[in-house]
N, C-alpha and C. Protein backbone atom coordinates (compact mmCIF):
# COMPACT_ATOMS: atom_id res chain seq x y z
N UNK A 1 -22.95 43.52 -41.92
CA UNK A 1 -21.50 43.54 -41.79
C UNK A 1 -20.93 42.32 -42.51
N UNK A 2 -19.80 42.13 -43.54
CA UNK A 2 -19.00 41.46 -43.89
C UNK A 2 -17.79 41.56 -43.98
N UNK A 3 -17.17 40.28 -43.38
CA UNK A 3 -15.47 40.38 -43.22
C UNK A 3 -14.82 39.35 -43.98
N UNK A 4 -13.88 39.90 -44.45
CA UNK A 4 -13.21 38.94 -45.54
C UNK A 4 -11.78 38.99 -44.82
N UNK A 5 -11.61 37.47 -43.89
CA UNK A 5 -10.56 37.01 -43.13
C UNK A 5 -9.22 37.20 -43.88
N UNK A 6 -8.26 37.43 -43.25
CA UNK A 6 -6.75 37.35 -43.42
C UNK A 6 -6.63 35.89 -44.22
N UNK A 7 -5.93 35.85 -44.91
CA UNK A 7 -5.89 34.24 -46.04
C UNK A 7 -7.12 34.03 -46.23
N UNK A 8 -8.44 34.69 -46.40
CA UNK A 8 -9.36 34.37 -47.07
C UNK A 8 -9.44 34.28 -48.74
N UNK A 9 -9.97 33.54 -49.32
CA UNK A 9 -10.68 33.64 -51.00
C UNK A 9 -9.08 33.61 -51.53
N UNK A 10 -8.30 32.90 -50.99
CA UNK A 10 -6.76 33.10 -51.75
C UNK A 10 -6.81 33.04 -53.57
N UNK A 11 -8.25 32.38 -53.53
CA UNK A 11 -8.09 31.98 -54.89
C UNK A 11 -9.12 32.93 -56.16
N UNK A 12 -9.24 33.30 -55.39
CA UNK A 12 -10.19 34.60 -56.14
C UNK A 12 -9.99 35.62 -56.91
N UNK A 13 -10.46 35.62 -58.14
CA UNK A 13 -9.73 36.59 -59.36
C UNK A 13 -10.97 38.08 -59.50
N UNK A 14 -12.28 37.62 -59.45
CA UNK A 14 -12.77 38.69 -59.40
C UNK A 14 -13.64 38.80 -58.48
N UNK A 15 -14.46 39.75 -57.92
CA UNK A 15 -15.70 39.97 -57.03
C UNK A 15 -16.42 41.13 -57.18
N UNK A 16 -17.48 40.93 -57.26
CA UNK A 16 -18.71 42.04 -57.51
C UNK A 16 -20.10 41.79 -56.36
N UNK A 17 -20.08 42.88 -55.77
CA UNK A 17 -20.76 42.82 -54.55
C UNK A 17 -22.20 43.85 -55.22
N UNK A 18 -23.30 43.13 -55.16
CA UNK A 18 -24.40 44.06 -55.94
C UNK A 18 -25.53 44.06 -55.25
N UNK A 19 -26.43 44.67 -54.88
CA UNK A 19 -27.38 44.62 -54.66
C UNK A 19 -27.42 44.18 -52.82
N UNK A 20 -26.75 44.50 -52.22
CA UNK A 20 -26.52 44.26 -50.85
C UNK A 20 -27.36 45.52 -50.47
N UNK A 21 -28.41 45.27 -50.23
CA UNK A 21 -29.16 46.69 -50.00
C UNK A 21 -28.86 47.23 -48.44
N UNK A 22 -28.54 46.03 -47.50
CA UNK A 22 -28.74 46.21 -46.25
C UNK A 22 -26.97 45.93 -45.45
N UNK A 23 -25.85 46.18 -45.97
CA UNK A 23 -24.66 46.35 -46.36
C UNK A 23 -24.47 47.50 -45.76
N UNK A 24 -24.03 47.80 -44.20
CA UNK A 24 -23.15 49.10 -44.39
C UNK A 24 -21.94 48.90 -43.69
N UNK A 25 -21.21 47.58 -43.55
CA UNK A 25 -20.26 47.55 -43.05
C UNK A 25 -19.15 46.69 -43.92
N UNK A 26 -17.98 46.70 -44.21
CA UNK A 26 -17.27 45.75 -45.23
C UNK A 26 -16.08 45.74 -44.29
N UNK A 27 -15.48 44.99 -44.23
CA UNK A 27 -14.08 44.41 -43.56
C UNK A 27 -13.11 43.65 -44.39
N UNK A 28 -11.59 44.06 -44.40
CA UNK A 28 -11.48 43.30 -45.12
C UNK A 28 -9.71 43.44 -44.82
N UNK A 29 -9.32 42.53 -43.90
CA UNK A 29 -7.91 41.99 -43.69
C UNK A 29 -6.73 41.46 -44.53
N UNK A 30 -5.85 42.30 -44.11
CA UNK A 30 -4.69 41.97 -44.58
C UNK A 30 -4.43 40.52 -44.93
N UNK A 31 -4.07 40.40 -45.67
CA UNK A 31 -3.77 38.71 -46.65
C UNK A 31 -5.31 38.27 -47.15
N UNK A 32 -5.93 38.90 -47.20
CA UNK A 32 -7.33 38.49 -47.51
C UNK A 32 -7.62 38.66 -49.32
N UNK A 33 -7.99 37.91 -49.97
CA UNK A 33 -8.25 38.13 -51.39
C UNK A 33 -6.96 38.35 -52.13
N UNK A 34 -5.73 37.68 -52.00
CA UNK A 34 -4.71 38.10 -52.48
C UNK A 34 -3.79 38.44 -53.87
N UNK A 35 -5.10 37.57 -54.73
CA UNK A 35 -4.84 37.53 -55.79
C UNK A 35 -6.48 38.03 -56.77
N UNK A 36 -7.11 39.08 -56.07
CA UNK A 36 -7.89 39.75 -56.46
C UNK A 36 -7.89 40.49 -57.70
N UNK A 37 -8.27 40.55 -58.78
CA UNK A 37 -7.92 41.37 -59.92
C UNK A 37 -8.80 42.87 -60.20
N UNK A 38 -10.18 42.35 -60.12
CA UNK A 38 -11.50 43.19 -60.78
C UNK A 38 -12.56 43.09 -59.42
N UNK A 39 -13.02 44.74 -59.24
CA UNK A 39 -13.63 44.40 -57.91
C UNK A 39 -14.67 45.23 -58.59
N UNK A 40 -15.95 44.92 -58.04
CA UNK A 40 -17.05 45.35 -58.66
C UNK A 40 -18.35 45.91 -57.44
N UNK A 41 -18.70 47.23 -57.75
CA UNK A 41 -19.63 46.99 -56.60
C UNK A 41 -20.76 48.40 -56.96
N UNK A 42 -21.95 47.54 -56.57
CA UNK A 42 -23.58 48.13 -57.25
C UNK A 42 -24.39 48.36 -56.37
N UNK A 43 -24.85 49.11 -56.32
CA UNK A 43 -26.69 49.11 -55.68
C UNK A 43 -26.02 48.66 -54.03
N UNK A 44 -25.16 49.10 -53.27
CA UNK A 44 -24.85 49.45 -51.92
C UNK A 44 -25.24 49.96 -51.33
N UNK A 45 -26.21 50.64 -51.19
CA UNK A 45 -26.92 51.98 -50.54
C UNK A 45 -26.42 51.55 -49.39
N UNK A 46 -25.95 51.39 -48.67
CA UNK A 46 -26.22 51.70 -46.79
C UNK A 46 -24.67 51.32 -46.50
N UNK A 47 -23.47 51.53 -48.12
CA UNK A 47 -22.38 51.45 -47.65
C UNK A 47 -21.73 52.45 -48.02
N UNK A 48 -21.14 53.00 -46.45
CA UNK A 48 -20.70 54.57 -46.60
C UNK A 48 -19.26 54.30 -46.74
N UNK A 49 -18.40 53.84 -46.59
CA UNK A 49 -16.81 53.82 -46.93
C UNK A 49 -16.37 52.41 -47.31
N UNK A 50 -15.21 52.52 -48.39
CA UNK A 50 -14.45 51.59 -48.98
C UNK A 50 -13.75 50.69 -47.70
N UNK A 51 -13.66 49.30 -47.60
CA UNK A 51 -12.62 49.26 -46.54
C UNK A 51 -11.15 49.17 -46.42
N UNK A 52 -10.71 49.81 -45.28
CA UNK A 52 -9.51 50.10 -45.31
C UNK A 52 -8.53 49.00 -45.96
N UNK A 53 -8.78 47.78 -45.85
CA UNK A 53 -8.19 46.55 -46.23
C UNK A 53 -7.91 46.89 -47.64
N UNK A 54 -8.70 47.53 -48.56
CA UNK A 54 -8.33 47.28 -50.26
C UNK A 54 -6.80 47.97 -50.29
N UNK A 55 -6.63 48.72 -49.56
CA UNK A 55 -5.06 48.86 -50.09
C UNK A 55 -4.15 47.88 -49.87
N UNK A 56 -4.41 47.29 -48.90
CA UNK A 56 -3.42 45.85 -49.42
C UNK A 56 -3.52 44.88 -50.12
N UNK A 57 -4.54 45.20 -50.98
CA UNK A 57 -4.77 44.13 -52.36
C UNK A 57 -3.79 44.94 -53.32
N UNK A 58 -3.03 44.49 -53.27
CA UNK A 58 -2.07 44.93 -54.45
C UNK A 58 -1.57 44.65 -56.13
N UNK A 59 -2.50 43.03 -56.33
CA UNK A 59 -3.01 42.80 -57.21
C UNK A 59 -4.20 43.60 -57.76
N UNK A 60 -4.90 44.30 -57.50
CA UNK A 60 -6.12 44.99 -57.48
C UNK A 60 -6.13 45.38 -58.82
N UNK A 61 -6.42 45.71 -59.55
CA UNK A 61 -6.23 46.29 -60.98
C UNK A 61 -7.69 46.87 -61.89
N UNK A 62 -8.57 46.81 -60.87
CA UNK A 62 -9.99 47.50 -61.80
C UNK A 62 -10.70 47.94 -60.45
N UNK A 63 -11.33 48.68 -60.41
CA UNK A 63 -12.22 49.05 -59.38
C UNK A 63 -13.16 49.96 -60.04
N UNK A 64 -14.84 49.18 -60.12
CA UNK A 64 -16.03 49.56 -60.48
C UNK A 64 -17.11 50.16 -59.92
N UNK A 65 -17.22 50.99 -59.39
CA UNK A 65 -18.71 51.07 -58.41
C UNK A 65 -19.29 52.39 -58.67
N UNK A 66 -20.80 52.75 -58.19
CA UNK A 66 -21.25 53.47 -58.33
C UNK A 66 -21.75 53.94 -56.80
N UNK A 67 -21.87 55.04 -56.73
CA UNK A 67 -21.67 55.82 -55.35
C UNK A 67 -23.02 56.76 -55.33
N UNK A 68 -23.70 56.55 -54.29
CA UNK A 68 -24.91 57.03 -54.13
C UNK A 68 -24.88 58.78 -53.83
N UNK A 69 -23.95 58.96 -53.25
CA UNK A 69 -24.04 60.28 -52.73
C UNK A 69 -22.57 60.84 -53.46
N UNK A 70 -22.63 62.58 -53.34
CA UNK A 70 -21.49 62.93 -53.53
C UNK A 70 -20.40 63.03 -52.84
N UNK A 71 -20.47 63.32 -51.48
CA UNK A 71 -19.77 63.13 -50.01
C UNK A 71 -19.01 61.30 -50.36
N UNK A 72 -19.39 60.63 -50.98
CA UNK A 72 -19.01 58.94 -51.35
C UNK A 72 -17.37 59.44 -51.87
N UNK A 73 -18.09 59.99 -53.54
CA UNK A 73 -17.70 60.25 -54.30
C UNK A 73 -15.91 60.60 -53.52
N UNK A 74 -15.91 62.23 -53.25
CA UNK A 74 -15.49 63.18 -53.24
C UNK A 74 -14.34 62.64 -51.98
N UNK A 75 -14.76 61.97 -50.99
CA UNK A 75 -13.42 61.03 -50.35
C UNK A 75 -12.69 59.80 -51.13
N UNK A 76 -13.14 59.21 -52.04
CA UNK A 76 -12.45 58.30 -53.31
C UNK A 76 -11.89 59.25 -54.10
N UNK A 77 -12.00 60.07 -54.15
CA UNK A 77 -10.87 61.25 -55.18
C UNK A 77 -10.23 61.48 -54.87
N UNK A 78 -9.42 61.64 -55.90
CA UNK A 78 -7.92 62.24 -55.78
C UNK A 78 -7.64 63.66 -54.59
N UNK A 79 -7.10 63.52 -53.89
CA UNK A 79 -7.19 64.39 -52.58
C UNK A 79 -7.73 63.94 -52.04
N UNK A 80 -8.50 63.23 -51.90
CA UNK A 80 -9.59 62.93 -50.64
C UNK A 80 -8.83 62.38 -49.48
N UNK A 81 -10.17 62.16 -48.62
CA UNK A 81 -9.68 61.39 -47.15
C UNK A 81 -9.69 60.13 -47.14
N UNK A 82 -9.92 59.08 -48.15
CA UNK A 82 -9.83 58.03 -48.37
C UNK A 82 -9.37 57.59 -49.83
N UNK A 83 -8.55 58.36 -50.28
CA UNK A 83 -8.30 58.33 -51.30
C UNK A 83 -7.23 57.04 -51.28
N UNK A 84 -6.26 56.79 -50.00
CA UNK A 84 -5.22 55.96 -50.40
C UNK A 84 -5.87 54.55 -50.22
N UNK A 85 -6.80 54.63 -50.19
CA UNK A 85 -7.11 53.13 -50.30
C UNK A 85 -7.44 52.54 -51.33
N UNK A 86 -7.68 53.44 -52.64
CA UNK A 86 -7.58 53.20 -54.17
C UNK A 86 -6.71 53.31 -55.23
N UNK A 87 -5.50 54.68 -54.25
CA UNK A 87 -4.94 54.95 -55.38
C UNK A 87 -3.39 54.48 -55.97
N UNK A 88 -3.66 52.96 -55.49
CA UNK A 88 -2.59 51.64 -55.96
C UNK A 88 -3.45 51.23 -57.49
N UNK A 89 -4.72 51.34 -57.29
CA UNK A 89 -5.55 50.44 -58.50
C UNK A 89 -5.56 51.77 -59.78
N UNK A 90 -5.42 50.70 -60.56
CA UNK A 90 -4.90 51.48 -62.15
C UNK A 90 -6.00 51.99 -62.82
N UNK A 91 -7.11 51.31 -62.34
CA UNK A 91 -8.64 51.40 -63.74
C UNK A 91 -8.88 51.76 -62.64
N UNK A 92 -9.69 52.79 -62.22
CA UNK A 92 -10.60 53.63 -61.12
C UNK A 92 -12.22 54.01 -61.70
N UNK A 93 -13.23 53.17 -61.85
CA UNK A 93 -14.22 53.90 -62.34
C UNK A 93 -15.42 54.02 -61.79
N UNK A 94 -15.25 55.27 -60.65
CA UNK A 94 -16.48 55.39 -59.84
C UNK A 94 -17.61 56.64 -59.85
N UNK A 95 -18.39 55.86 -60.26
CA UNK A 95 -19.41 57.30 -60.78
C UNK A 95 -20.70 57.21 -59.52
């Protein structure tokens, strides 16, 4: 489990989370990362949902990851059930 506090990383432009093999929980509070640009994320296996928090990164402007399953996939899409938590960010590229 990781939580990224309310006024956390104020100063933080990018983040790439990789290789967290043992990762299935992400948290991530309002005012947290506020000036976030490029979010990056790899080799997650044991993380089943985006956290709700990225929609209030509103700086957000790239979002990278690769998604183990299709069920991942298919709630980050357009329609999906978790779709609004991405679809503020402009560059979307999740394969």
């Amino acid at each position: 489990r990781m939580v990224c506090s309310g006024g956390g990383f104020p100063q933080l432009h990018k983040l790439e989370l990789s290789g967290l093999l043992d990762l299935e929980e992400w948290i991530v509070e309002e005012g947290s990362m506020p000036l976030l640009h490029t979010l990056t994320i790899r080799n997650c296996r044991k993380l089943k949902e985006l956290p709700d928090g990225l929609r209030f990164i509103t700086s957000l402007e790239e979002l990278d990851m690769n998604t183990h399953t299709l069920e991942f996939w298919k709630k980050l899409s357009r329609g999906g059930e978790e779709y609004y938590k991405v679809q503020h960010i402009p560059l979307l590229n999740i394969i």
